[in-house]
PDB file of N, CA and C in Angstrom:
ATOM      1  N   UNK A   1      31.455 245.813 264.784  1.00  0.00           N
ATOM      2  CA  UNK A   1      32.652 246.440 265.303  1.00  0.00           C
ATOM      3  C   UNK A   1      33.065 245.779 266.631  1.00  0.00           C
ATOM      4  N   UNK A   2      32.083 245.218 267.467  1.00  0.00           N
ATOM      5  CA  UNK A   2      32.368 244.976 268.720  1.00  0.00           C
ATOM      6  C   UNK A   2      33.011 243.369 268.384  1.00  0.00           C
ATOM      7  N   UNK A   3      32.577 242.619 267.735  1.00  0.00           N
ATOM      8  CA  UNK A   3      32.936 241.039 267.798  1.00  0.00           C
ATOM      9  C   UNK A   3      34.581 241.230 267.613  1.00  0.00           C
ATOM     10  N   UNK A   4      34.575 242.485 265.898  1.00  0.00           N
ATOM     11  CA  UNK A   4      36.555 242.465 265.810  1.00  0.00           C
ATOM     12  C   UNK A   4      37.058 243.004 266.744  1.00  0.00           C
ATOM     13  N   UNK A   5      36.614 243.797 267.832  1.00  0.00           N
ATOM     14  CA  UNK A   5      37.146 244.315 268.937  1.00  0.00           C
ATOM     15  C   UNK A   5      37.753 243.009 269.711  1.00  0.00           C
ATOM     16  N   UNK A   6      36.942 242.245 270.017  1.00  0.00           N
ATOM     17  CA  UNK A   6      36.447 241.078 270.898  1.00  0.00           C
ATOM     18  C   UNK A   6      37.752 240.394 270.192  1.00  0.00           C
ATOM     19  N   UNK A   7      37.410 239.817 269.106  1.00  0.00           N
ATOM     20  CA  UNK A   7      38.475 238.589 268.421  1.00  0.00           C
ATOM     21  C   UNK A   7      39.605 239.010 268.199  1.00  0.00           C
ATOM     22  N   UNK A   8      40.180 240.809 268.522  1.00  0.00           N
ATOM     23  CA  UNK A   8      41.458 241.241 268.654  1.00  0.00           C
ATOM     24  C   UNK A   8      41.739 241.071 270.033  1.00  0.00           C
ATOM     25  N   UNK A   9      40.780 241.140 270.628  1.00  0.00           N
ATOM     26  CA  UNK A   9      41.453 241.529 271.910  1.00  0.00           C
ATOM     27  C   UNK A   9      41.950 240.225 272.759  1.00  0.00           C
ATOM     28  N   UNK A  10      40.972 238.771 272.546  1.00  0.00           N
ATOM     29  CA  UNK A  10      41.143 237.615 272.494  1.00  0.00           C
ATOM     30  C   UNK A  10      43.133 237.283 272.173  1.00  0.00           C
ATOM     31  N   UNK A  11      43.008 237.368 270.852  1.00  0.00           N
ATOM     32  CA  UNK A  11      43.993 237.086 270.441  1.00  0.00           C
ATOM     33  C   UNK A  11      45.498 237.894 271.411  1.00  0.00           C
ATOM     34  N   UNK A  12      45.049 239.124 271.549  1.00  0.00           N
ATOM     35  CA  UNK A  12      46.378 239.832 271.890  1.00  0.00           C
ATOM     36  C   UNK A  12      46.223 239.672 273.095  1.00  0.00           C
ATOM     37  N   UNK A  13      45.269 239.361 273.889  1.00  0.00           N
ATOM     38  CA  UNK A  13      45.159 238.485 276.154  1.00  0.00           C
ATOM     39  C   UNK A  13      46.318 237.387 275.437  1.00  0.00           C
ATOM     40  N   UNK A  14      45.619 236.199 274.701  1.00  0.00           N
ATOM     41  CA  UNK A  14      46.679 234.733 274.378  1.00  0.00           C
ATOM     42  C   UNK A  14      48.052 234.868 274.536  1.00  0.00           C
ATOM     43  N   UNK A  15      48.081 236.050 273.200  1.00  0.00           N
ATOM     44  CA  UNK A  15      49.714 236.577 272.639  1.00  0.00           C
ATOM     45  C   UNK A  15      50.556 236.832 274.255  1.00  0.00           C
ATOM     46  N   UNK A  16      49.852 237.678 274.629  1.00  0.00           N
ATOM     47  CA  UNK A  16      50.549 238.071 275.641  1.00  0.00           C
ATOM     48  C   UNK A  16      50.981 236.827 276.676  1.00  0.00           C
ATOM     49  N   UNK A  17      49.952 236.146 277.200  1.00  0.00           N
ATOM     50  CA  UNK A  17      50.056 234.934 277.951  1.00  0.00           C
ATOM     51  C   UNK A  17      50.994 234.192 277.437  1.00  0.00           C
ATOM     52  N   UNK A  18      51.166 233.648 276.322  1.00  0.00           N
ATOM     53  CA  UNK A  18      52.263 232.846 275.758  1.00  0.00           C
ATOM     54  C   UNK A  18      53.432 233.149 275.790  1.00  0.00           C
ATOM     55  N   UNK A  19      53.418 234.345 275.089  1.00  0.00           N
ATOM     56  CA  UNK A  19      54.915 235.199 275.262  1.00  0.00           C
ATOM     57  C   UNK A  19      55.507 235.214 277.396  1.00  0.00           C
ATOM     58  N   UNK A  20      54.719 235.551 278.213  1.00  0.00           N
ATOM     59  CA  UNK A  20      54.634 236.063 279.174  1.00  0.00           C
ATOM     60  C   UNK A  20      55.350 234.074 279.775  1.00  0.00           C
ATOM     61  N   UNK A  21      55.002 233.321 279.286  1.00  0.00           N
ATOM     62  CA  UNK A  21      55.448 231.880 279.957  1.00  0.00           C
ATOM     63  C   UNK A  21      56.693 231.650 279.054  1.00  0.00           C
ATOM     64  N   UNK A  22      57.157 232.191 277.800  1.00  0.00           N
ATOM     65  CA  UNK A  22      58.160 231.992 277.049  1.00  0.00           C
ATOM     66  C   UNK A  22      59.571 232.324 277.716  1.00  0.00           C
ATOM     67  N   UNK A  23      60.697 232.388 277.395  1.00  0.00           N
ATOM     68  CA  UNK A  23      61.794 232.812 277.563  1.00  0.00           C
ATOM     69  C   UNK A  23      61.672 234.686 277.330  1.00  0.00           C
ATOM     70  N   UNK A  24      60.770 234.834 276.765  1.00  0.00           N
ATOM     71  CA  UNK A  24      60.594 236.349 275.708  1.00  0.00           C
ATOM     72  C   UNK A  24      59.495 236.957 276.717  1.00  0.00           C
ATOM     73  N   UNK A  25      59.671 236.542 277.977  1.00  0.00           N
ATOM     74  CA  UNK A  25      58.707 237.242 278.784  1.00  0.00           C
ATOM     75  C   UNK A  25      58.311 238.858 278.620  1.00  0.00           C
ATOM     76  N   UNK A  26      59.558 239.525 278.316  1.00  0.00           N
ATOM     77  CA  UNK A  26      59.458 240.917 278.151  1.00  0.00           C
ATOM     78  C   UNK A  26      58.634 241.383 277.187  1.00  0.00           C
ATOM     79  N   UNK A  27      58.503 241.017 276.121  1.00  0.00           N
ATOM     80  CA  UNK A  27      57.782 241.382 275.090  1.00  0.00           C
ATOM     81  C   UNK A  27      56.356 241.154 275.096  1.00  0.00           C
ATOM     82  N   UNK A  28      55.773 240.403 276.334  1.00  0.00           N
ATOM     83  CA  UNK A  28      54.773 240.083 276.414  1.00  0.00           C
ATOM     84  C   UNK A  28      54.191 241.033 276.969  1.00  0.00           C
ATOM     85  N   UNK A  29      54.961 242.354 277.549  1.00  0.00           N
ATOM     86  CA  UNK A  29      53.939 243.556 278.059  1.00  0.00           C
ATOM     87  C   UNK A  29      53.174 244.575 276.594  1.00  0.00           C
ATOM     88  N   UNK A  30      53.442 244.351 275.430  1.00  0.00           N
ATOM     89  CA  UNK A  30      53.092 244.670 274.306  1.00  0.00           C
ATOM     90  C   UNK A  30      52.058 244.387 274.183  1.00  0.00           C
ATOM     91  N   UNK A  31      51.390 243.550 273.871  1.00  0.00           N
ATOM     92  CA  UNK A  31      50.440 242.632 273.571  1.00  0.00           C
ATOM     93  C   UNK A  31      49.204 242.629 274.512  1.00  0.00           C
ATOM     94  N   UNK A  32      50.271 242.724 275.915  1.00  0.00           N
ATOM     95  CA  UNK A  32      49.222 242.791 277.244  1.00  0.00           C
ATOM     96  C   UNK A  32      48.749 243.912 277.283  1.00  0.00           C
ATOM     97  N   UNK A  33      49.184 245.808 277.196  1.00  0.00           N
ATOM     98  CA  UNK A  33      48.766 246.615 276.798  1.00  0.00           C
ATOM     99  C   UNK A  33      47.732 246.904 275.797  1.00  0.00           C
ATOM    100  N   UNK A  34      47.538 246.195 274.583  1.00  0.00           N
ATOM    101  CA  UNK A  34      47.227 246.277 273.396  1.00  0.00           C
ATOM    102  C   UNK A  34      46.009 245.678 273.926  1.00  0.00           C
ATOM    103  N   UNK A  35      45.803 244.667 274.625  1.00  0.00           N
ATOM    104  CA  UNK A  35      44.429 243.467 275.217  1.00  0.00           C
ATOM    105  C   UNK A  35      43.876 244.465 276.203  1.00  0.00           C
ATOM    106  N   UNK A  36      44.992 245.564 276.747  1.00  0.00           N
ATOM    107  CA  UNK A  36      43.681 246.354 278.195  1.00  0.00           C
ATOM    108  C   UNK A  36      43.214 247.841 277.378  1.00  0.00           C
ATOM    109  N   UNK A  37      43.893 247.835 276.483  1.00  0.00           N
ATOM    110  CA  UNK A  37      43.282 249.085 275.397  1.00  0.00           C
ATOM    111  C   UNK A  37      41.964 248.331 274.687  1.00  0.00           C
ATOM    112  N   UNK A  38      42.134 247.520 274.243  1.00  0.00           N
ATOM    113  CA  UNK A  38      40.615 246.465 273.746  1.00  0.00           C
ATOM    114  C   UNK A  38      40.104 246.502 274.321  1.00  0.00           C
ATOM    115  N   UNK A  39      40.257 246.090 275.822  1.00  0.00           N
ATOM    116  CA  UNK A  39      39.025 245.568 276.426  1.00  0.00           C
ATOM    117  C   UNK A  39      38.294 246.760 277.318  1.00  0.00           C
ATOM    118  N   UNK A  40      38.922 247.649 277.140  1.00  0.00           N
ATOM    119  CA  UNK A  40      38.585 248.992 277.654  1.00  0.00           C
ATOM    120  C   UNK A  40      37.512 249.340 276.979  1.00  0.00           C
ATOM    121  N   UNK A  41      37.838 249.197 275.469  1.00  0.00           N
ATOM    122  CA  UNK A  41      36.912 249.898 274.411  1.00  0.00           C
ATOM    123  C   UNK A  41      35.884 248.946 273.841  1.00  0.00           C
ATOM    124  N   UNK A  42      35.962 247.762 274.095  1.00  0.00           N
ATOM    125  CA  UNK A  42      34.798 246.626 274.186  1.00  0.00           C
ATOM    126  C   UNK A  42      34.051 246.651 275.322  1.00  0.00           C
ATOM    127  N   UNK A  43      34.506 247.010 276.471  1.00  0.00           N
ATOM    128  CA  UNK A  43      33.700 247.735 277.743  1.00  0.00           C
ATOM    129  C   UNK A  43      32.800 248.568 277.279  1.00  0.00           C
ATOM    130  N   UNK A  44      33.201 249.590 276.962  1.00  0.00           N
ATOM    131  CA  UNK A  44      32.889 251.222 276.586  1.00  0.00           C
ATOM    132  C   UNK A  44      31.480 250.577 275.451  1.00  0.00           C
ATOM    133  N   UNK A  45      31.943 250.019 274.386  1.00  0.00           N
ATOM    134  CA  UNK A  45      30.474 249.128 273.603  1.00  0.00           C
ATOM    135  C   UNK A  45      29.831 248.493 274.133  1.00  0.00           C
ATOM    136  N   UNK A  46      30.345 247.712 274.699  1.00  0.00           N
ATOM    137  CA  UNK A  46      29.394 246.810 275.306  1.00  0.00           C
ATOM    138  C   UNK A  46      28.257 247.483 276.405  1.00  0.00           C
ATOM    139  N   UNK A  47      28.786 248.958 277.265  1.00  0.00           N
ATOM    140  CA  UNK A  47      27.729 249.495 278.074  1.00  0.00           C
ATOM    141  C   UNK A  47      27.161 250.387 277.030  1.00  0.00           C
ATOM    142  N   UNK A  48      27.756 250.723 276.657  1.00  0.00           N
ATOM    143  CA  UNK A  48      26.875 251.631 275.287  1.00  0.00           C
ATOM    144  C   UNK A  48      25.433 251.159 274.572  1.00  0.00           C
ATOM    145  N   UNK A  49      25.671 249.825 274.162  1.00  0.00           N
ATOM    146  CA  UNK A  49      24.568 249.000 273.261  1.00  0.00           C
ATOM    147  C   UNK A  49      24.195 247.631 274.454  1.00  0.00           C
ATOM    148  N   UNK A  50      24.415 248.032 275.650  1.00  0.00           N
ATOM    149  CA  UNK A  50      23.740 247.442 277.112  1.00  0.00           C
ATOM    150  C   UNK A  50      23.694 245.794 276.428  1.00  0.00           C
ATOM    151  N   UNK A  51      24.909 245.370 276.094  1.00  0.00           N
ATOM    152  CA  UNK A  51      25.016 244.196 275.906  1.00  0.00           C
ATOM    153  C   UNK A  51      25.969 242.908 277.181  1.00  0.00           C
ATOM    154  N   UNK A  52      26.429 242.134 276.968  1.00  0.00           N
ATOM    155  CA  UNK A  52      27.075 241.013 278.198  1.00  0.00           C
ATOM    156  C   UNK A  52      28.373 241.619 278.508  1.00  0.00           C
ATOM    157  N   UNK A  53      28.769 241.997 279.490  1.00  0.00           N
ATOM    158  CA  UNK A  53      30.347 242.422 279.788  1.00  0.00           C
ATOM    159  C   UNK A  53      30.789 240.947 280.419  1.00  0.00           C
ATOM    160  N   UNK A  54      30.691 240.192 279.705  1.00  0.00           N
ATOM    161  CA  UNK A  54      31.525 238.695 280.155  1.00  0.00           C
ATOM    162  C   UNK A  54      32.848 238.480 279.506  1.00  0.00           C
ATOM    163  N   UNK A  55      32.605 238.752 278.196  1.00  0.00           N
ATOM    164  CA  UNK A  55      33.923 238.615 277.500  1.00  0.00           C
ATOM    165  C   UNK A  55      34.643 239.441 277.790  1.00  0.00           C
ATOM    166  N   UNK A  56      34.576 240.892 277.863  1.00  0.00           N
ATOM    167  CA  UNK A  56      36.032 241.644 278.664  1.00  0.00           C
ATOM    168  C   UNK A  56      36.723 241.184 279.578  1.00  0.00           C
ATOM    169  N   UNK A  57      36.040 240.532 281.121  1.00  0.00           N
ATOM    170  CA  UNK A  57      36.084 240.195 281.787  1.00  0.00           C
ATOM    171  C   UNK A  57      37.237 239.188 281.606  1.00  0.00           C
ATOM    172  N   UNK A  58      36.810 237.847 280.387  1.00  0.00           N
ATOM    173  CA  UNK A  58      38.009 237.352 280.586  1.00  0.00           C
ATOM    174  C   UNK A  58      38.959 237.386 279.696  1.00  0.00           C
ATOM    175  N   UNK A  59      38.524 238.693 278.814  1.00  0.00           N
ATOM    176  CA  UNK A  59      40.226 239.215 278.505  1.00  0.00           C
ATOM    177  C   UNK A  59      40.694 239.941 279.461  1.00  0.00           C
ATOM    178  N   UNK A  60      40.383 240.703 280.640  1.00  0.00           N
ATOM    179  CA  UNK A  60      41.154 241.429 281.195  1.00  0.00           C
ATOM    180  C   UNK A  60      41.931 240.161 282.526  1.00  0.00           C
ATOM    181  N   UNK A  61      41.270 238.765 282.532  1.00  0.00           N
ATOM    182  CA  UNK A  61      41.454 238.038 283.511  1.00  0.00           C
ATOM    183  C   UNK A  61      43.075 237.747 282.485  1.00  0.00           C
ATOM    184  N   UNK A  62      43.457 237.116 281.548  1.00  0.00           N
ATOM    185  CA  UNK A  62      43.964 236.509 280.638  1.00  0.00           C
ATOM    186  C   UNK A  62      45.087 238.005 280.730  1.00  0.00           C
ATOM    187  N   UNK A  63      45.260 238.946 280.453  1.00  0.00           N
ATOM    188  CA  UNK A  63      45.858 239.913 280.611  1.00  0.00           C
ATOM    189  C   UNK A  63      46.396 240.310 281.901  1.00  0.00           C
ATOM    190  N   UNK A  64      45.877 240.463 283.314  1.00  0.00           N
ATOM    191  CA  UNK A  64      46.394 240.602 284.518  1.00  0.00           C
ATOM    192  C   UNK A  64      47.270 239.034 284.517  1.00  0.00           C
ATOM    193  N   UNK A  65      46.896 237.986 284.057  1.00  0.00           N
ATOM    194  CA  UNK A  65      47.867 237.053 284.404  1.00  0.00           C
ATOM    195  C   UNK A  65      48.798 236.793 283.749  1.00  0.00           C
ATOM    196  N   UNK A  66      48.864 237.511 282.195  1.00  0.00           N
ATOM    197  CA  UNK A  66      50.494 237.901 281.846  1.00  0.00           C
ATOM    198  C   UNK A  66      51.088 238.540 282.359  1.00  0.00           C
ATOM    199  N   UNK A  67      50.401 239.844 282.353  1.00  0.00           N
ATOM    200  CA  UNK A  67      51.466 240.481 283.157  1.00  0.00           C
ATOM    201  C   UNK A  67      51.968 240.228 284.693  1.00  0.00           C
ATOM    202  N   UNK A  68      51.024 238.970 285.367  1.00  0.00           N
ATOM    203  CA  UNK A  68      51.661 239.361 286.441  1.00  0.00           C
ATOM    204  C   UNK A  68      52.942 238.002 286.183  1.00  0.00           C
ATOM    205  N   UNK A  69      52.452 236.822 285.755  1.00  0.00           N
ATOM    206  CA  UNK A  69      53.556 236.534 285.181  1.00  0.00           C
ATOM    207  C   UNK A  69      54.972 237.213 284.737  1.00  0.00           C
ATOM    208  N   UNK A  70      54.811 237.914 284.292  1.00  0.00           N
ATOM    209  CA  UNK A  70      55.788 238.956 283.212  1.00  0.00           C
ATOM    210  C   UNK A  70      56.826 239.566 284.640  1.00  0.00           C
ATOM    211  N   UNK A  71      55.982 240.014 285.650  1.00  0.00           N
ATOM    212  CA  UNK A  71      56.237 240.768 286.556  1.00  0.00           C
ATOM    213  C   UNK A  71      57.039 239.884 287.226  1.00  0.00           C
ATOM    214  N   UNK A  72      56.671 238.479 288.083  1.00  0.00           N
ATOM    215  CA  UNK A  72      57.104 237.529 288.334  1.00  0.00           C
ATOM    216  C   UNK A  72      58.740 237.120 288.170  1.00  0.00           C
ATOM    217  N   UNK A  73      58.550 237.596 286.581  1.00  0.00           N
ATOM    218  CA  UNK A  73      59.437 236.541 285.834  1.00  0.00           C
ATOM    219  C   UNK A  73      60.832 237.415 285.810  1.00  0.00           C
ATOM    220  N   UNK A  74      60.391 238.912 285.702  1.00  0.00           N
ATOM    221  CA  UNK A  74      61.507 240.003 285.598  1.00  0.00           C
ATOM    222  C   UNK A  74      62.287 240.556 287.195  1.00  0.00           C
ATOM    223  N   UNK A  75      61.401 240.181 288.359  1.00  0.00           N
ATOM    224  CA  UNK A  75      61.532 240.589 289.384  1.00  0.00           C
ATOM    225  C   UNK A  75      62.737 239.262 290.071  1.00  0.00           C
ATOM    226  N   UNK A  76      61.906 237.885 289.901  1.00  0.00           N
ATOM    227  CA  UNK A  76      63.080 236.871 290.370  1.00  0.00           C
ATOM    228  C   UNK A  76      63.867 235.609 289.522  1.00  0.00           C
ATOM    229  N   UNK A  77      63.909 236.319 288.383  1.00  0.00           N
ATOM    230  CA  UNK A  77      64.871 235.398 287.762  1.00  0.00           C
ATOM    231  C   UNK A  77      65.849 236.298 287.561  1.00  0.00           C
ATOM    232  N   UNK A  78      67.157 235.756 288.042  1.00  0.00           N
ATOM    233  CA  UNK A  78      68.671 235.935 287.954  1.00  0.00           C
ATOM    234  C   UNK A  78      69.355 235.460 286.325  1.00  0.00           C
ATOM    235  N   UNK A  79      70.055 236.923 285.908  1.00  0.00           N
ATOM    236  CA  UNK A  79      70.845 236.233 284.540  1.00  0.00           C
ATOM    237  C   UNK A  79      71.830 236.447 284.932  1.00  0.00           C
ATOM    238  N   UNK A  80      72.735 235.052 284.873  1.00  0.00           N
ATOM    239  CA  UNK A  80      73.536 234.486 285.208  1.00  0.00           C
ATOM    240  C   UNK A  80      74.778 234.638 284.326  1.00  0.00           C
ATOM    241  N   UNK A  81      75.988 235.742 284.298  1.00  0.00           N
ATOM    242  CA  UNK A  81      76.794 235.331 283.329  1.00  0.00           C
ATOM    243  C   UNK A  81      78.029 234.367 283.831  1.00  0.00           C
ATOM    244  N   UNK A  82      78.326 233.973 282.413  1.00  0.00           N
ATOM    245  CA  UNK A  82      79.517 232.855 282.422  1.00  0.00           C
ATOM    246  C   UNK A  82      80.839 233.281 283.162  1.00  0.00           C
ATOM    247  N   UNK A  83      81.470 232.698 283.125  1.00  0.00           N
ATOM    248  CA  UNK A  83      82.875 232.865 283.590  1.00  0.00           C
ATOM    249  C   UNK A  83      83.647 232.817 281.476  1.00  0.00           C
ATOM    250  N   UNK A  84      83.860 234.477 281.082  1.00  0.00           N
ATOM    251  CA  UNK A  84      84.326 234.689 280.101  1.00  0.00           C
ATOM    252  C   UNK A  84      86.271 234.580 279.576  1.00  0.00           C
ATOM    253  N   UNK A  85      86.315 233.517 280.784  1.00  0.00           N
ATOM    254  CA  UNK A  85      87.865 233.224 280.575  1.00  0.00           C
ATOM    255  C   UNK A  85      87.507 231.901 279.549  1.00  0.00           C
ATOM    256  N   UNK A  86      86.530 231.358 279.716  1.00  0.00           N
ATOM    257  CA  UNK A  86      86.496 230.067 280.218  1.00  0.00           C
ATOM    258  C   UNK A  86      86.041 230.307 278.519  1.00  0.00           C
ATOM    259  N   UNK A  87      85.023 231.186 278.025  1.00  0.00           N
ATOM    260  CA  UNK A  87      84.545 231.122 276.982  1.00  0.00           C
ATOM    261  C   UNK A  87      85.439 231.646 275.534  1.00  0.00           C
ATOM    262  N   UNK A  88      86.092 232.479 276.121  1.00  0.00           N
ATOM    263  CA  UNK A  88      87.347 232.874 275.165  1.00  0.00           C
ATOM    264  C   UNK A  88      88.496 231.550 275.095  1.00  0.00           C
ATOM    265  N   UNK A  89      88.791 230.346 275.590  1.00  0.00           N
ATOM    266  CA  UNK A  89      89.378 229.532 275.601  1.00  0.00           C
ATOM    267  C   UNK A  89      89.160 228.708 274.989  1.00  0.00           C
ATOM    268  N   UNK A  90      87.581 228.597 275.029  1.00  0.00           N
ATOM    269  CA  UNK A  90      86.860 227.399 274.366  1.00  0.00           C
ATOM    270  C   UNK A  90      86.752 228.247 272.540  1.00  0.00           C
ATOM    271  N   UNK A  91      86.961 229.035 272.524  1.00  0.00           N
ATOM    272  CA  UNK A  91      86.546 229.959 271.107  1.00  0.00           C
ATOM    273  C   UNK A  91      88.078 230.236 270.152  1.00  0.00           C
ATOM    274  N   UNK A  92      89.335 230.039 271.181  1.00  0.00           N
ATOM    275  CA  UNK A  92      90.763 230.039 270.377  1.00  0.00           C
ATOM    276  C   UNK A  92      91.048 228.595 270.093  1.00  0.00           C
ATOM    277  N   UNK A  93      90.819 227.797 271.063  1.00  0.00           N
ATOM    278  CA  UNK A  93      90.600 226.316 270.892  1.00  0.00           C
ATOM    279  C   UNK A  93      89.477 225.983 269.416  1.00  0.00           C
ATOM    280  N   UNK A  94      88.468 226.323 269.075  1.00  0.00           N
ATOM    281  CA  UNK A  94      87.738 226.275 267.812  1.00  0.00           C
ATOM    282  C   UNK A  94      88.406 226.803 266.829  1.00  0.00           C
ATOM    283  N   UNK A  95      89.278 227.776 266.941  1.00  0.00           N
ATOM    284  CA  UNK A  95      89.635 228.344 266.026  1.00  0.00           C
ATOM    285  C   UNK A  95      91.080 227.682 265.660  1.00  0.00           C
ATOM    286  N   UNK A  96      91.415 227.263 266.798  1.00  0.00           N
ATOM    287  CA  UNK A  96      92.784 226.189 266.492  1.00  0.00           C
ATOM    288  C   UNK A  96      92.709 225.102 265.748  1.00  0.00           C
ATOM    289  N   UNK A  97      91.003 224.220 266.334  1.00  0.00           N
ATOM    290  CA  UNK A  97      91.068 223.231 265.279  1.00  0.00           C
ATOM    291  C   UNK A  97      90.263 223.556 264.040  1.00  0.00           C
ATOM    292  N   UNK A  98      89.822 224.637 263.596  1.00  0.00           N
ATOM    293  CA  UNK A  98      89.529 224.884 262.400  1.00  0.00           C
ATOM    294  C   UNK A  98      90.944 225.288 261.265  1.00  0.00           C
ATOM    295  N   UNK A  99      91.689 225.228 261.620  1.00  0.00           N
ATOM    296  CA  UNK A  99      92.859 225.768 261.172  1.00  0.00           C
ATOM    297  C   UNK A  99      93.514 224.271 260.931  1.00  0.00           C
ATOM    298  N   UNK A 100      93.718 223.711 261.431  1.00  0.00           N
ATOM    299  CA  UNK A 100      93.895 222.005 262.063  1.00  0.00           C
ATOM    300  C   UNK A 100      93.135 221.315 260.349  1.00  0.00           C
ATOM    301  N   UNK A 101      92.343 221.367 260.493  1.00  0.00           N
ATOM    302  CA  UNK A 101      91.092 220.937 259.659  1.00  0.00           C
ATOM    303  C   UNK A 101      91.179 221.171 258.216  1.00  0.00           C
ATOM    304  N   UNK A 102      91.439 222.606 257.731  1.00  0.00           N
ATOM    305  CA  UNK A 102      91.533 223.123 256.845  1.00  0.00           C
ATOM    306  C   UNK A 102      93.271 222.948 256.633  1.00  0.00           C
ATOM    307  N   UNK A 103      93.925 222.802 257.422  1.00  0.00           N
ATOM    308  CA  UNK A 103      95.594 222.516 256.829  1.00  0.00           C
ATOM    309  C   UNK A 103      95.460 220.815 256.633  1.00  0.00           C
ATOM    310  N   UNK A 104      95.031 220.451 256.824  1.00  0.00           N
ATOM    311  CA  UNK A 104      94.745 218.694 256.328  1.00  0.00           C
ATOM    312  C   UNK A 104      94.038 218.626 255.038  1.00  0.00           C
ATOM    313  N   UNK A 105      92.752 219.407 254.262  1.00  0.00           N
ATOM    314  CA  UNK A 105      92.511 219.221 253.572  1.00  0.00           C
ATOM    315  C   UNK A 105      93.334 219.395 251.760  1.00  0.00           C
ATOM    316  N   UNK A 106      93.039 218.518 251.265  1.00  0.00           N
ATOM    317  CA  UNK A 106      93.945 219.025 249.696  1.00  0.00           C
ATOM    318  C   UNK A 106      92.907 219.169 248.878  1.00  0.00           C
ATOM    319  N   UNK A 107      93.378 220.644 248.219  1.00  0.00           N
ATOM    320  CA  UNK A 107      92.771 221.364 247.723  1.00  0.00           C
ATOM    321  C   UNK A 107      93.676 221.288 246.303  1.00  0.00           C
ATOM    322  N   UNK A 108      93.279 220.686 245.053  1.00  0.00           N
ATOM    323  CA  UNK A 108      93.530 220.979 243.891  1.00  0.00           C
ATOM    324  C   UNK A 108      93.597 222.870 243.161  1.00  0.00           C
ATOM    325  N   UNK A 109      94.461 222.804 242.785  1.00  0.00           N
ATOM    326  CA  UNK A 109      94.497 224.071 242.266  1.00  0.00           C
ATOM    327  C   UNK A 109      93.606 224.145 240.887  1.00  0.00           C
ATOM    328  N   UNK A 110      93.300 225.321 240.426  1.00  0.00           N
ATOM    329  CA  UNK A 110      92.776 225.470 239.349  1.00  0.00           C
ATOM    330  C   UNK A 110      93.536 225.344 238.049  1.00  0.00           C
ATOM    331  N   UNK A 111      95.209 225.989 238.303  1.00  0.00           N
ATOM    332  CA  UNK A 111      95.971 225.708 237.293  1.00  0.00           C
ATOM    333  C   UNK A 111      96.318 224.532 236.791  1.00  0.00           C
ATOM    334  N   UNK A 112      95.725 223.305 237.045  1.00  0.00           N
ATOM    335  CA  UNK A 112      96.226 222.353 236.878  1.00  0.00           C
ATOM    336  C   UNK A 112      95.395 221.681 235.792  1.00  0.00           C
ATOM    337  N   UNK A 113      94.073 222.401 235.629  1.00  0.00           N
ATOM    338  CA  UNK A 113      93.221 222.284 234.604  1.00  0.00           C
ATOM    339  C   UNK A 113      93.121 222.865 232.849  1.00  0.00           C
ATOM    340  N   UNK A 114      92.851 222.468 232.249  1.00  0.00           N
ATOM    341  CA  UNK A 114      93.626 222.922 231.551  1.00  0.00           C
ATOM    342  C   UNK A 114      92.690 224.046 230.393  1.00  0.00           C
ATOM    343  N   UNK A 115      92.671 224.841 230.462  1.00  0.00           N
ATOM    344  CA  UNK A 115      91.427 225.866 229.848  1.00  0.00           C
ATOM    345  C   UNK A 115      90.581 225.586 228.380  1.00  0.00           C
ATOM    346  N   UNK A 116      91.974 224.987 227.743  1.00  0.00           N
ATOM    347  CA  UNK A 116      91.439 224.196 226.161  1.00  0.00           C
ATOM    348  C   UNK A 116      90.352 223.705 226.456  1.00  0.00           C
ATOM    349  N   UNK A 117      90.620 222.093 227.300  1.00  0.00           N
ATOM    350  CA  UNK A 117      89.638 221.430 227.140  1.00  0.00           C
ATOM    351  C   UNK A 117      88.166 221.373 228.009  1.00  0.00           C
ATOM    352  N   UNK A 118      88.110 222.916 228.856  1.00  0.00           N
ATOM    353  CA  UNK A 118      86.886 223.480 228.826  1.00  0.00           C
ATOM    354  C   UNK A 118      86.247 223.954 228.523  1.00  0.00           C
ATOM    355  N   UNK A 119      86.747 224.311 227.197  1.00  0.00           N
ATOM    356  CA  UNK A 119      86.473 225.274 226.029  1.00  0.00           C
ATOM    357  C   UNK A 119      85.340 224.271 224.878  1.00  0.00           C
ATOM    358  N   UNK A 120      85.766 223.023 225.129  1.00  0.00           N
ATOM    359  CA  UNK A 120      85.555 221.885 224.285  1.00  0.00           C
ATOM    360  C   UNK A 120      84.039 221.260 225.011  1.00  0.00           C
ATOM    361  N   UNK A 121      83.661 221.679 226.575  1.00  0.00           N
ATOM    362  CA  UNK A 121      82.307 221.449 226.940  1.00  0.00           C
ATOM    363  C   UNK A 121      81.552 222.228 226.675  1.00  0.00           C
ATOM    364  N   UNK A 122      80.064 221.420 226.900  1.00  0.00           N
ATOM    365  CA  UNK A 122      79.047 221.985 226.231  1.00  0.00           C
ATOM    366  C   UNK A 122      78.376 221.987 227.683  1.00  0.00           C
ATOM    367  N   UNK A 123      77.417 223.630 228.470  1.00  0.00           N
ATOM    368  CA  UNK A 123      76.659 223.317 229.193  1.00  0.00           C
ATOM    369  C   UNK A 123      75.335 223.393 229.322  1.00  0.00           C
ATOM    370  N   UNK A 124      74.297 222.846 229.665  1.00  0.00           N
ATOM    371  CA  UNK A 124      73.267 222.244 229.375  1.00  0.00           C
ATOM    372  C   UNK A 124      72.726 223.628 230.187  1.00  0.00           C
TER     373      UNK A 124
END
């Protein structure tokens, strides 16, 4: 019980760390929670059956440094919005030359085909 404790809790310190350096910093407090609930209860075994408290140790090391990352990351990074004149201009302009684009193309009609002699194929 204690090793899958261990190799969950491993995994969800990482998860968190990765996420926590990603763009998706936020989501990395999930994971980081989930690693101090593990390692709480791999503690709790590990003094129980008076075995090594090393490995908690550095899941809980691997976990304080997502989150403080996380913390870091939410406290001084600025989101920056656009100037939405600028983006509605650029988006009637796309839509101008899609219109542009599609009035240049020739498009055969269907009536021009003649139904008999599709009647006369065979499809595989």
């Amino acid at each position: 019980m204690r090793k899958f404790l261990v190799i969950l809790g491993f995994i969800a310190a990482i998860l968190a760390v990765v996420l926590a350096v990603t763009p998706l910093s936020n989501i990395a407090l999930i994971p980081a929670i989930v690693a101090l609930i593990l390692g709480l209860a791999i503690f709790y075994l590990s003094k129980k059956q008076n075995q090594s408290k090393k490995v908690v140790q550095y899941i809980f090391i691997l976990t304080i440094v997502s989150i403080g990352i996380t913390t870091y990351k939410s406290v001084f990074n600025e989101v920056e919005v656009g100037d939405t004149e600028e983006l509605q201009e650029r988006a009637d302009e796309s839509v101008e030359d899609s219109k542009e684009i599609l009035e240049d193309l020739d498009i055969e009609e269907i009536d021009d085909i003649d139904m008999e002699e599709l009647d006369g194929l065979e499809i595989d």
